[in-house]
Every structure is written in structure tokens, then in C-alpha cells.
PDB file of N, CA and C in Angstrom:
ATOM      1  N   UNK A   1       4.747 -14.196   6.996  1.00  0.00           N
ATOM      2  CA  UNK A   1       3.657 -13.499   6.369  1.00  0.00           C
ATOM      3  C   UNK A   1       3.905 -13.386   4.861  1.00  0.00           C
ATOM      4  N   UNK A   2       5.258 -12.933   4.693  1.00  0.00           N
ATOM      5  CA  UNK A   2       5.513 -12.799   2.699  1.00  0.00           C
ATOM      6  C   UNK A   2       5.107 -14.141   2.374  1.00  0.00           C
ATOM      7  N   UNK A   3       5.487 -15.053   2.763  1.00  0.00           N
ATOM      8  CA  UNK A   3       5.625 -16.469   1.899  1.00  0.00           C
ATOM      9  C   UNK A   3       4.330 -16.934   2.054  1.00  0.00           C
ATOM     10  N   UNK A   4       3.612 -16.865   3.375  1.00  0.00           N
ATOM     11  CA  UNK A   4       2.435 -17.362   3.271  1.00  0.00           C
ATOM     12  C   UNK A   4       1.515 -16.307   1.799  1.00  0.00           C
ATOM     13  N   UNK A   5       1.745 -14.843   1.695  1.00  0.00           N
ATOM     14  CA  UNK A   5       0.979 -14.046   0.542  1.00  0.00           C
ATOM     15  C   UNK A   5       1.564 -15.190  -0.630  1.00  0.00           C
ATOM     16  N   UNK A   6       2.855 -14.998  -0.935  1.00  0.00           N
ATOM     17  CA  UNK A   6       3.377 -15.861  -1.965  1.00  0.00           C
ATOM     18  C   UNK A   6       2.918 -17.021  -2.657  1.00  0.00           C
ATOM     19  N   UNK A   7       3.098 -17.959  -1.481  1.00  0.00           N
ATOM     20  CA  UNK A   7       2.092 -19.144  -1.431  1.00  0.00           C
ATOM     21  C   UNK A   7       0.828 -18.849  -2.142  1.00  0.00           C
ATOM     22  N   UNK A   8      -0.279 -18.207  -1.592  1.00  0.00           N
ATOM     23  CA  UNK A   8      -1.188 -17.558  -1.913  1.00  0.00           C
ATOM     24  C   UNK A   8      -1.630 -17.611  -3.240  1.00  0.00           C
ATOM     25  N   UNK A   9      -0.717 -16.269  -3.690  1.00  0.00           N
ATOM     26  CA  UNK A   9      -0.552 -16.306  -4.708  1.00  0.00           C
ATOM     27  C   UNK A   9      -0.223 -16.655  -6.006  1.00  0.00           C
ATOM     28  N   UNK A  10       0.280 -17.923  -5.817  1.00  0.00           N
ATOM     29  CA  UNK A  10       0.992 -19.334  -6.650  1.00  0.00           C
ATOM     30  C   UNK A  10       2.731 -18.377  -6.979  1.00  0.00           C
ATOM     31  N   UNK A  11       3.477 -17.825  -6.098  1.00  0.00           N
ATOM     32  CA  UNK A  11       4.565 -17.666  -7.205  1.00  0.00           C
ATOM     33  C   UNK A  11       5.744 -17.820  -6.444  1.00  0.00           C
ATOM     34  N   UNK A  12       5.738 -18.609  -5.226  1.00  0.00           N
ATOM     35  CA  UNK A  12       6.406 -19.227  -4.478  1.00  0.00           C
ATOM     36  C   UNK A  12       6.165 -20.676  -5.093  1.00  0.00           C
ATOM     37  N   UNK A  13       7.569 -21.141  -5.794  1.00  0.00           N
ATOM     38  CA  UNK A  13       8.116 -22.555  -6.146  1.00  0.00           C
ATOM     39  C   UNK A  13       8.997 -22.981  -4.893  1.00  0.00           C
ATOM     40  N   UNK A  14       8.859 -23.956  -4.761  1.00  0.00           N
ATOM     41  CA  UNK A  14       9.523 -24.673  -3.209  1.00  0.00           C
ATOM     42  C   UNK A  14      11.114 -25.166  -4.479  1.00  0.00           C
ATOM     43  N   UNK A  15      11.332 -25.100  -5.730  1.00  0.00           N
ATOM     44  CA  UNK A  15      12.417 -25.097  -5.842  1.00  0.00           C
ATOM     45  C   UNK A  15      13.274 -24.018  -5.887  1.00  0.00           C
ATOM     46  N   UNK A  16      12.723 -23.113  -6.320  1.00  0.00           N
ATOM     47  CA  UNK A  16      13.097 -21.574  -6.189  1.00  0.00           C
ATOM     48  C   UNK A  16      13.120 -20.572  -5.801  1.00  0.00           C
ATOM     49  N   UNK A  17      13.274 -20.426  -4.258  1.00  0.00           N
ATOM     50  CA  UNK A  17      13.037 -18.800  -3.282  1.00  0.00           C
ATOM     51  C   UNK A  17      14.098 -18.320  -3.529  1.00  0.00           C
ATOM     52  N   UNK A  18      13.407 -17.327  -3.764  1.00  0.00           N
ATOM     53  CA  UNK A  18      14.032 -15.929  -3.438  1.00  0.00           C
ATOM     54  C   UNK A  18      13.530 -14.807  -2.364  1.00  0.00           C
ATOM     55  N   UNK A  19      14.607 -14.701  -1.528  1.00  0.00           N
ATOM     56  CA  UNK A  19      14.044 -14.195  -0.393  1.00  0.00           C
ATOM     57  C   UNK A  19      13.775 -12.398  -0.582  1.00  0.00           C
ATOM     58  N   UNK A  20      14.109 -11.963  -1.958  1.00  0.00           N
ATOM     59  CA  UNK A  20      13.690 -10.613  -2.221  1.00  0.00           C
ATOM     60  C   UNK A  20      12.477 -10.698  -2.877  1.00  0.00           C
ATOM     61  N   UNK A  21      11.739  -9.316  -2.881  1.00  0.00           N
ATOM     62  CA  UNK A  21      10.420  -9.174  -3.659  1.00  0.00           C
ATOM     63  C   UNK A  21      10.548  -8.028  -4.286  1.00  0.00           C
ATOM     64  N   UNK A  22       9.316  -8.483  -5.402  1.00  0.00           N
ATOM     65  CA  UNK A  22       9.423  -7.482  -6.465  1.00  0.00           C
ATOM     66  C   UNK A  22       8.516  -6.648  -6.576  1.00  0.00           C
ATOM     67  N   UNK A  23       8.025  -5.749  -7.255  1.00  0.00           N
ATOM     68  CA  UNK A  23       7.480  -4.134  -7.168  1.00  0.00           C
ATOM     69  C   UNK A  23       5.888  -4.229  -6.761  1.00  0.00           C
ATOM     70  N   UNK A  24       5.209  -5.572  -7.532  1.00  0.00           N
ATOM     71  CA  UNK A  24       4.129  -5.691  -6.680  1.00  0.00           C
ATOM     72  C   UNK A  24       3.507  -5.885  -5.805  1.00  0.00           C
ATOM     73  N   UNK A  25       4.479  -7.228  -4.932  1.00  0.00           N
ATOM     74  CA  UNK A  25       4.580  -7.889  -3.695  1.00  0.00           C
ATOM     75  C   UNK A  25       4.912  -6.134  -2.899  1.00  0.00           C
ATOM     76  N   UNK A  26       5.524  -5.488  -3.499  1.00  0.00           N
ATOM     77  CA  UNK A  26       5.645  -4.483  -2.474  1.00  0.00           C
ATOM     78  C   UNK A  26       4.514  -3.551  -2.428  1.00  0.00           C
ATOM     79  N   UNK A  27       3.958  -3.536  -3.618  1.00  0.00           N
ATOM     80  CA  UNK A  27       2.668  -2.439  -3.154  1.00  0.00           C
ATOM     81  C   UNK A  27       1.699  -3.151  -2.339  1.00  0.00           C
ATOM     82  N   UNK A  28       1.448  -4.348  -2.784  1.00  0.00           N
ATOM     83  CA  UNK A  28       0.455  -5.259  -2.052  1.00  0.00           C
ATOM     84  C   UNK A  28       0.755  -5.300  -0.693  1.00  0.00           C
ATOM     85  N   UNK A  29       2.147  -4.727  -0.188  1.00  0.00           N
ATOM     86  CA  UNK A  29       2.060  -5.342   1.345  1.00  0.00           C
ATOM     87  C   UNK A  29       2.852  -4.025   2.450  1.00  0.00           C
ATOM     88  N   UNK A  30       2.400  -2.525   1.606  1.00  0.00           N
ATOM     89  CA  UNK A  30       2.415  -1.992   2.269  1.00  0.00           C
ATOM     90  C   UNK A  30       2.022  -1.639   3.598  1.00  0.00           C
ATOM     91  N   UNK A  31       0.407  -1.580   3.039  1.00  0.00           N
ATOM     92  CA  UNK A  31      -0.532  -1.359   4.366  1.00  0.00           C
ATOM     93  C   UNK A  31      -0.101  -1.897   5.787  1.00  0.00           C
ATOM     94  N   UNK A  32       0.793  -3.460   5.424  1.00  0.00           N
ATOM     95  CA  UNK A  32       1.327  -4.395   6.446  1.00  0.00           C
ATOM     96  C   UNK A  32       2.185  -3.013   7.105  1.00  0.00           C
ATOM     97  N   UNK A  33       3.470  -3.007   6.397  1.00  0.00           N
ATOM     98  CA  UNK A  33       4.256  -2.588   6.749  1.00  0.00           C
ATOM     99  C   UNK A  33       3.676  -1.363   7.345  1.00  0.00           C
ATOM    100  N   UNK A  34       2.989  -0.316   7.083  1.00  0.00           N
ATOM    101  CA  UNK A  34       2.748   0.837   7.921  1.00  0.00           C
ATOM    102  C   UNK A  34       2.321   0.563   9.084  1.00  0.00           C
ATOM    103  N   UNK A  35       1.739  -0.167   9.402  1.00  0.00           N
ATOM    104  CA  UNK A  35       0.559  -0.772  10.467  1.00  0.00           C
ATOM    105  C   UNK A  35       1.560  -1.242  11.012  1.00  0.00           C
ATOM    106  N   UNK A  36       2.723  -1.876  11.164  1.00  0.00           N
ATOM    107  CA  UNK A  36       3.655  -2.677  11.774  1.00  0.00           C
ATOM    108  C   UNK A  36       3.358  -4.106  11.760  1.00  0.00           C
ATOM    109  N   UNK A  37       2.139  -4.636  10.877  1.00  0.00           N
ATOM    110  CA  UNK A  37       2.087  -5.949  11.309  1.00  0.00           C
ATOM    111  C   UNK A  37       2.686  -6.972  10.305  1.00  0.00           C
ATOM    112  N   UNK A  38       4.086  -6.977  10.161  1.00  0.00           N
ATOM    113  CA  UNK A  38       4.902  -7.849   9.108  1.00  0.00           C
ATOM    114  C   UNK A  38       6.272  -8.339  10.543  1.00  0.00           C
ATOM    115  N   UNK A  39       6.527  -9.742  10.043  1.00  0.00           N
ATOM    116  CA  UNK A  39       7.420 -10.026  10.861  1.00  0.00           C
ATOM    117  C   UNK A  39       8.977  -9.593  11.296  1.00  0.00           C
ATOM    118  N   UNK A  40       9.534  -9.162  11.802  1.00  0.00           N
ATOM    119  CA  UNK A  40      11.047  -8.694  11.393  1.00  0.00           C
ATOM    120  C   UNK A  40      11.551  -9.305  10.005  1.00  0.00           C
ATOM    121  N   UNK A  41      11.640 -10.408   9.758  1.00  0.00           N
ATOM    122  CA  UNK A  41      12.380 -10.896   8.754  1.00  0.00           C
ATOM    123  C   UNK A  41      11.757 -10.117   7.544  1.00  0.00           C
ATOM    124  N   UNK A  42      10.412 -10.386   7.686  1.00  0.00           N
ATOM    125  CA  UNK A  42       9.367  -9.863   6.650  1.00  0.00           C
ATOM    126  C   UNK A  42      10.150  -8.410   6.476  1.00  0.00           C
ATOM    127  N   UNK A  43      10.004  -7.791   7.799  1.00  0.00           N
ATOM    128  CA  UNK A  43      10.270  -6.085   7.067  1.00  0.00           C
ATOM    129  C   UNK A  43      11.778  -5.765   7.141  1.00  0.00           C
ATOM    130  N   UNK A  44      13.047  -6.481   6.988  1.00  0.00           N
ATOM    131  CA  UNK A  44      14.345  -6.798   6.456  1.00  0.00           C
ATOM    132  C   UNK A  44      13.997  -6.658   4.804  1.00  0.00           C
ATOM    133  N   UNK A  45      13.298  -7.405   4.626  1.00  0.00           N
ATOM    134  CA  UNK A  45      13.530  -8.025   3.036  1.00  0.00           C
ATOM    135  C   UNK A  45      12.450  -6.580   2.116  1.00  0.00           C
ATOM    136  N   UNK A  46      11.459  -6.186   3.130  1.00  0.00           N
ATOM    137  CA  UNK A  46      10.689  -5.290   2.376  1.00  0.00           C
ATOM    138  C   UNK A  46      11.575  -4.068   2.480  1.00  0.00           C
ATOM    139  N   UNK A  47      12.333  -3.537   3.650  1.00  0.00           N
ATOM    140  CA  UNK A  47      13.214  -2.189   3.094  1.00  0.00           C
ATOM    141  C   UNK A  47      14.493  -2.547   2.546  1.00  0.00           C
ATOM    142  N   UNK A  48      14.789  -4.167   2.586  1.00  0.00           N
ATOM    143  CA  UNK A  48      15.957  -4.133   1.169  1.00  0.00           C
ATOM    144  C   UNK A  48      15.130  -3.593  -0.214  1.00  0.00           C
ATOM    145  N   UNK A  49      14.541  -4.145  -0.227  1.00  0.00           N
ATOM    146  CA  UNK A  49      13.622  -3.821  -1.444  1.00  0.00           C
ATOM    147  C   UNK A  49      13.729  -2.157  -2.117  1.00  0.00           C
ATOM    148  N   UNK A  50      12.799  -1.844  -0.703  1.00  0.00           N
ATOM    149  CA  UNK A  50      12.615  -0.354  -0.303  1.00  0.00           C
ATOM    150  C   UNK A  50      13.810   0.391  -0.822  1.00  0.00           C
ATOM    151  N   UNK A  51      15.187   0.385  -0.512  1.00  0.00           N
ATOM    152  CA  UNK A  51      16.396   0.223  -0.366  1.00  0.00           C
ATOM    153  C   UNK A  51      16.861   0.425  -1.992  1.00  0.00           C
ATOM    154  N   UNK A  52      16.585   0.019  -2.986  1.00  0.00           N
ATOM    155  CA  UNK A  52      17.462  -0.708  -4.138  1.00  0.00           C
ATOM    156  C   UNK A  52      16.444  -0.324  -4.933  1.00  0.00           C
ATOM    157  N   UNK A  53      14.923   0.564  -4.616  1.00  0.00           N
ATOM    158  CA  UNK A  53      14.081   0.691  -5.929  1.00  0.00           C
ATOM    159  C   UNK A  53      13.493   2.427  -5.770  1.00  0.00           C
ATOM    160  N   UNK A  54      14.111   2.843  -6.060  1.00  0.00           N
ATOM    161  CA  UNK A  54      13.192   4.354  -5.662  1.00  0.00           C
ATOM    162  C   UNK A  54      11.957   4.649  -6.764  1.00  0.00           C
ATOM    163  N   UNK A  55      11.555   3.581  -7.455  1.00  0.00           N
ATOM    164  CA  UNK A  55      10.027   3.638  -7.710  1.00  0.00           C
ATOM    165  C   UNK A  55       9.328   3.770  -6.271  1.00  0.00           C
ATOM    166  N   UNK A  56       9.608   2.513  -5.499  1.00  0.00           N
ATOM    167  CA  UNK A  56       8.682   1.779  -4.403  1.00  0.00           C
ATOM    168  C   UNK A  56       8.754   2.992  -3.486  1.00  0.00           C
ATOM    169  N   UNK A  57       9.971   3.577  -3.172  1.00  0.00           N
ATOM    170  CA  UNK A  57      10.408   4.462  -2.302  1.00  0.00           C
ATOM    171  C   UNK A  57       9.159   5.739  -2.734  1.00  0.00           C
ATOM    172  N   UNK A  58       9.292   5.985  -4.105  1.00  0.00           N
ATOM    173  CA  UNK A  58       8.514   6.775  -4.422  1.00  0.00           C
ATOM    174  C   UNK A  58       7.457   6.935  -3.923  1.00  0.00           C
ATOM    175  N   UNK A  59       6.919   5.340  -4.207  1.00  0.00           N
ATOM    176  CA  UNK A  59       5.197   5.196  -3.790  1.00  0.00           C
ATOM    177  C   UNK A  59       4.770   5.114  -2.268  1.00  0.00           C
ATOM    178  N   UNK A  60       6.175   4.455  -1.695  1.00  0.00           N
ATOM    179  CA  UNK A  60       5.829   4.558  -0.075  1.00  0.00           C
ATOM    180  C   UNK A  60       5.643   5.880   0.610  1.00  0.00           C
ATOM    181  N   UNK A  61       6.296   6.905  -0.230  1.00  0.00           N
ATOM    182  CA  UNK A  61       6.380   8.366   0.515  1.00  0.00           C
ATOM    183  C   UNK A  61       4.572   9.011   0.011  1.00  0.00           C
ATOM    184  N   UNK A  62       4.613   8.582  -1.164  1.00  0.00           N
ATOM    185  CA  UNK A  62       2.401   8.818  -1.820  1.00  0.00           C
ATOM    186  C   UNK A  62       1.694   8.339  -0.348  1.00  0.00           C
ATOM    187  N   UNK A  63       2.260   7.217  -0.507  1.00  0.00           N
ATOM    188  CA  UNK A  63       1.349   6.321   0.571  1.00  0.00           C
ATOM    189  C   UNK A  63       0.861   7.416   1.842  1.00  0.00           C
ATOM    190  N   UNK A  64       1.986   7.417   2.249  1.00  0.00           N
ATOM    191  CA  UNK A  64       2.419   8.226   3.941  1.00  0.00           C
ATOM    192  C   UNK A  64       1.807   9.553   3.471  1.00  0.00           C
ATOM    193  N   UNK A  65       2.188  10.210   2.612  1.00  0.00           N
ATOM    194  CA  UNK A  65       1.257  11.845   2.219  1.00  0.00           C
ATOM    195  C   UNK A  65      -0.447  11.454   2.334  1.00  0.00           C
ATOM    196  N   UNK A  66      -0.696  10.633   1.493  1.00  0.00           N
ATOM    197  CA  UNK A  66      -2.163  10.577   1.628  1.00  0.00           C
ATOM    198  C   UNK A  66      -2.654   9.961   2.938  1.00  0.00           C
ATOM    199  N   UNK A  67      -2.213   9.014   3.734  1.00  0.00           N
ATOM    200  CA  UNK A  67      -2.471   8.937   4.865  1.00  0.00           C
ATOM    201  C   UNK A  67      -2.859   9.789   5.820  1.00  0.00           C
ATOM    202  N   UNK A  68      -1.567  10.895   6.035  1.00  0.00           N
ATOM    203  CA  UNK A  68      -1.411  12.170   6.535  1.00  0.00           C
ATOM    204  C   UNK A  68      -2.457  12.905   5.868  1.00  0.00           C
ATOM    205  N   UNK A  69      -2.965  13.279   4.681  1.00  0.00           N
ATOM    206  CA  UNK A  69      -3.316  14.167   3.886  1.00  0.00           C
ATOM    207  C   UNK A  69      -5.206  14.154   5.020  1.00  0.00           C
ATOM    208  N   UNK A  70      -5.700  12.825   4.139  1.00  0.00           N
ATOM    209  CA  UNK A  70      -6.734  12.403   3.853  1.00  0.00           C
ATOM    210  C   UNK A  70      -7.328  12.502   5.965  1.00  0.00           C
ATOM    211  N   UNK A  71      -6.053  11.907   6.482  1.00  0.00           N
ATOM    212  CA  UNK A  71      -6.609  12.255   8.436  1.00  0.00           C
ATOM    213  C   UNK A  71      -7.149  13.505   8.686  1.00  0.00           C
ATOM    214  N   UNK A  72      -6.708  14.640   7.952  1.00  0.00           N
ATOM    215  CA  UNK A  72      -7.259  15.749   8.402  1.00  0.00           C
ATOM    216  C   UNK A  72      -8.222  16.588   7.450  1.00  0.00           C
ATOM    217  N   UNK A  73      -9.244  15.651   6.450  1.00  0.00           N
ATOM    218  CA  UNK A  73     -10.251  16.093   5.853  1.00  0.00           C
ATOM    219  C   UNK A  73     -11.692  16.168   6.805  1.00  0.00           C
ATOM    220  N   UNK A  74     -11.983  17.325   6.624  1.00  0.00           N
ATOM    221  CA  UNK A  74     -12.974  17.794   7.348  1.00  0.00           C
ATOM    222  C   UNK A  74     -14.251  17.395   6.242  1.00  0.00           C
ATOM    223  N   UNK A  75     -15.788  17.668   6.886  1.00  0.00           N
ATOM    224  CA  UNK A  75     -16.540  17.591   6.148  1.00  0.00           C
ATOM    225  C   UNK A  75     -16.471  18.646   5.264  1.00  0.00           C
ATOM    226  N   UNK A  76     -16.573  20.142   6.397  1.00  0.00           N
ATOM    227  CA  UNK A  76     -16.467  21.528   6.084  1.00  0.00           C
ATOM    228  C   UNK A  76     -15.285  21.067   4.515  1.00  0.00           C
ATOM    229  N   UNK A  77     -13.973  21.028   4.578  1.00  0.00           N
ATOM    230  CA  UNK A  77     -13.293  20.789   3.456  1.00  0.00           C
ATOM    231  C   UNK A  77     -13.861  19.787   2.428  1.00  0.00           C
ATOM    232  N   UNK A  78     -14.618  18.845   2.634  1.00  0.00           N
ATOM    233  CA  UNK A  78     -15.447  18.308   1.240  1.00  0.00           C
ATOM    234  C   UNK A  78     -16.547  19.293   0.983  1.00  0.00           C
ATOM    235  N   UNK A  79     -16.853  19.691   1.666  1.00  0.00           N
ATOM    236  CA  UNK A  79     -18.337  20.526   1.236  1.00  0.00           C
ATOM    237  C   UNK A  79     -17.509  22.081   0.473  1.00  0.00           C
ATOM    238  N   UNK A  80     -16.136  22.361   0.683  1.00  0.00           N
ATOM    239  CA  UNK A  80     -15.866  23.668  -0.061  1.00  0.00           C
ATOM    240  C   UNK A  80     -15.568  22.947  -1.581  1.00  0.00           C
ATOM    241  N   UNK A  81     -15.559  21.551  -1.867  1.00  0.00           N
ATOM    242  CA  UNK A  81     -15.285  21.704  -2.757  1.00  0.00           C
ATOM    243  C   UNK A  81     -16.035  21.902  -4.346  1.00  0.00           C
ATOM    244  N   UNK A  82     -17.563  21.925  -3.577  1.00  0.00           N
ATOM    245  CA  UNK A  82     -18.770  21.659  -4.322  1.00  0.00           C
ATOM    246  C   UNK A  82     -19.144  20.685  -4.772  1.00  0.00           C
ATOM    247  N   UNK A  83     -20.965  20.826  -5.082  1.00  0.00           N
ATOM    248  CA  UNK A  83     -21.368  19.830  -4.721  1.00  0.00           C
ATOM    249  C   UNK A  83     -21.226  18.907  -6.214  1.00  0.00           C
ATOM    250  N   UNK A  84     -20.415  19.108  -7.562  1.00  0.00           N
ATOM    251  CA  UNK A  84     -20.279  18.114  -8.339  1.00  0.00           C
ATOM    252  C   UNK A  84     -19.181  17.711  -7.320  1.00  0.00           C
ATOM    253  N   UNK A  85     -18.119  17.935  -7.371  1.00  0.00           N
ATOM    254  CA  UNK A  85     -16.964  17.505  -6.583  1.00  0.00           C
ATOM    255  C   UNK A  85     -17.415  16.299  -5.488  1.00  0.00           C
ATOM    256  N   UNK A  86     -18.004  16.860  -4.240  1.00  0.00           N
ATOM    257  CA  UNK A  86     -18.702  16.025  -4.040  1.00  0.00           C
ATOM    258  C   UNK A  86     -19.101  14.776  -3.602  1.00  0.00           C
ATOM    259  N   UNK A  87     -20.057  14.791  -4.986  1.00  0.00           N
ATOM    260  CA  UNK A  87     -20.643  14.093  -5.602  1.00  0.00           C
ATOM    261  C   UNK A  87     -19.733  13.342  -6.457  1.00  0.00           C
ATOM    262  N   UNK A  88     -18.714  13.594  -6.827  1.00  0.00           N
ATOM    263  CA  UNK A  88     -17.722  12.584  -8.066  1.00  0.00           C
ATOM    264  C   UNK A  88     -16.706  12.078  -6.771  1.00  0.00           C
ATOM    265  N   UNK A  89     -16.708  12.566  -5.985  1.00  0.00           N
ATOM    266  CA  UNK A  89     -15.776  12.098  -4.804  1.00  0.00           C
ATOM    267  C   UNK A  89     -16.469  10.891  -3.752  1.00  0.00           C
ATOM    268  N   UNK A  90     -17.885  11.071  -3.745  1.00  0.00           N
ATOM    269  CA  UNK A  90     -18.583  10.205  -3.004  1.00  0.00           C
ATOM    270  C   UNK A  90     -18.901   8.896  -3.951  1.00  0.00           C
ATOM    271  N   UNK A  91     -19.072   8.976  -5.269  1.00  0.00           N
ATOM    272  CA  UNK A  91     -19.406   7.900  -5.966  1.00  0.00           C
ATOM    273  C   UNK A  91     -18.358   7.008  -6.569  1.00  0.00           C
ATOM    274  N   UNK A  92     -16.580   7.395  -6.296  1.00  0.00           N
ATOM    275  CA  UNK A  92     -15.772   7.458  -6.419  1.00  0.00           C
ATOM    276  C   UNK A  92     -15.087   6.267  -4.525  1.00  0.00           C
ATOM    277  N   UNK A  93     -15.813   6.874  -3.549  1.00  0.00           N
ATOM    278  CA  UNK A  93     -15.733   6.158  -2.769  1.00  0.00           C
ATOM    279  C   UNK A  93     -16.408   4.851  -2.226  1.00  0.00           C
ATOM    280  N   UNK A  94     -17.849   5.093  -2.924  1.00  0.00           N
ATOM    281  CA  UNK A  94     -18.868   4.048  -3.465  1.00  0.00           C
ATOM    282  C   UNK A  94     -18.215   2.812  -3.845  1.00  0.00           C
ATOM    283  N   UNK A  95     -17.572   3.230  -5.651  1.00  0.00           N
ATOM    284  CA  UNK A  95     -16.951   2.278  -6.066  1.00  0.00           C
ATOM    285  C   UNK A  95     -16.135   1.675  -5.674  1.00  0.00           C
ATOM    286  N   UNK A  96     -15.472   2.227  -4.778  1.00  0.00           N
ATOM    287  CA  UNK A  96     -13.957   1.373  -4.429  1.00  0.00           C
ATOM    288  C   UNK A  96     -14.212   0.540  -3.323  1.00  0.00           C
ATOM    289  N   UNK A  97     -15.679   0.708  -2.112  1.00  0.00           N
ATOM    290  CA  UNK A  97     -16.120  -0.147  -1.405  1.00  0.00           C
ATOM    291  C   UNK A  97     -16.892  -1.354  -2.307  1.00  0.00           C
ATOM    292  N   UNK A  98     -17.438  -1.038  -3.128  1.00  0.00           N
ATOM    293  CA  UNK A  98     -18.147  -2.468  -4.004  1.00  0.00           C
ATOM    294  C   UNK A  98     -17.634  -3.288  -4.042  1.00  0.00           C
TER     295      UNK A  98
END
């Protein structure tokens, strides 16, 4: 799965692997990893990563909070927050589906 993104992405050289990845390859392929759908090897190389960068570590623990966070938003809890709120929260979710 990494190498095929890699590939993908042009930054896999067939003269030069490196079987570690770097800070973007890791945000890009979280979602994988939470979901479980990365191969063993795949998720070796993503918690070496994990492992050796406590930026990523950082962002994986954001990740998992808002996951958690965002499962238990009620309507009742958008509607206390008023209706600009909202409203900047709904057009806010708008955009990010476009």
C-alpha cells in the first residue's frame, strides 16, 4: 500500500528506496492506519516512524481526540453553540466536502 501511494505520487525512484517515511507520507496515511487497513509491513515502517518523530506522535494523538471528540457531538451540542457558530461550522463543513 505505501509504495503503491509513493508510486503515485512520483517520489518512489526504483534506484532509491527507502523503506522509512517522512512527516507527510505520515499524515497522508493515517486514516489507513486507524482503520487498520495498511499491510503489516506497511504499519512496521509507519510506527518506526511514529517511533523516532514526536511531531507525528503528536498529531496521531489530535487525530484519535477528535475522532473520539467529534463521535459524541449531538445536534442539541451544535445548536448550544449558536446560531453564528452554527452557521460558521456548517459552511466550514460545506467547504471541506467541495
Amino acid at each position: 500500500m505505501l509504495r503503491r501511494w509513493l508510486r503515485r505520487r512520483g517520489d518512489e525512484r526504483d534506484d532509491e528506496r527507502d523503506d522509512g517515511i517522512v512527516c507527510i507520507q505520515f499524515v497522508e496515511l493515517v486514516t489507513d492506519y486507524l482503520e487498520g487497513a495498511m499491510t503489516s509491513t506497511d504499519r512496521v515502517r509507519f510506527e518506526s516512524h511514529l517511533a523516532a518523530c514526536p511531531h507525528c506522535t503528536r498529531y496521531l494523538a489530535q487525530i484519535r481526540a477528535t475522532v473520539e471528540l467529534s463521535g459524541r457531538l449531538s445536534a442539541a451540542d451544535v445548536d448550544a453553540l449558536g446560531r453564528d457558530a452554527r452557521a460558521e461550522l456548517l459552511a466550514v463543513f460545506r467547504a471541506y466536502n467541495a
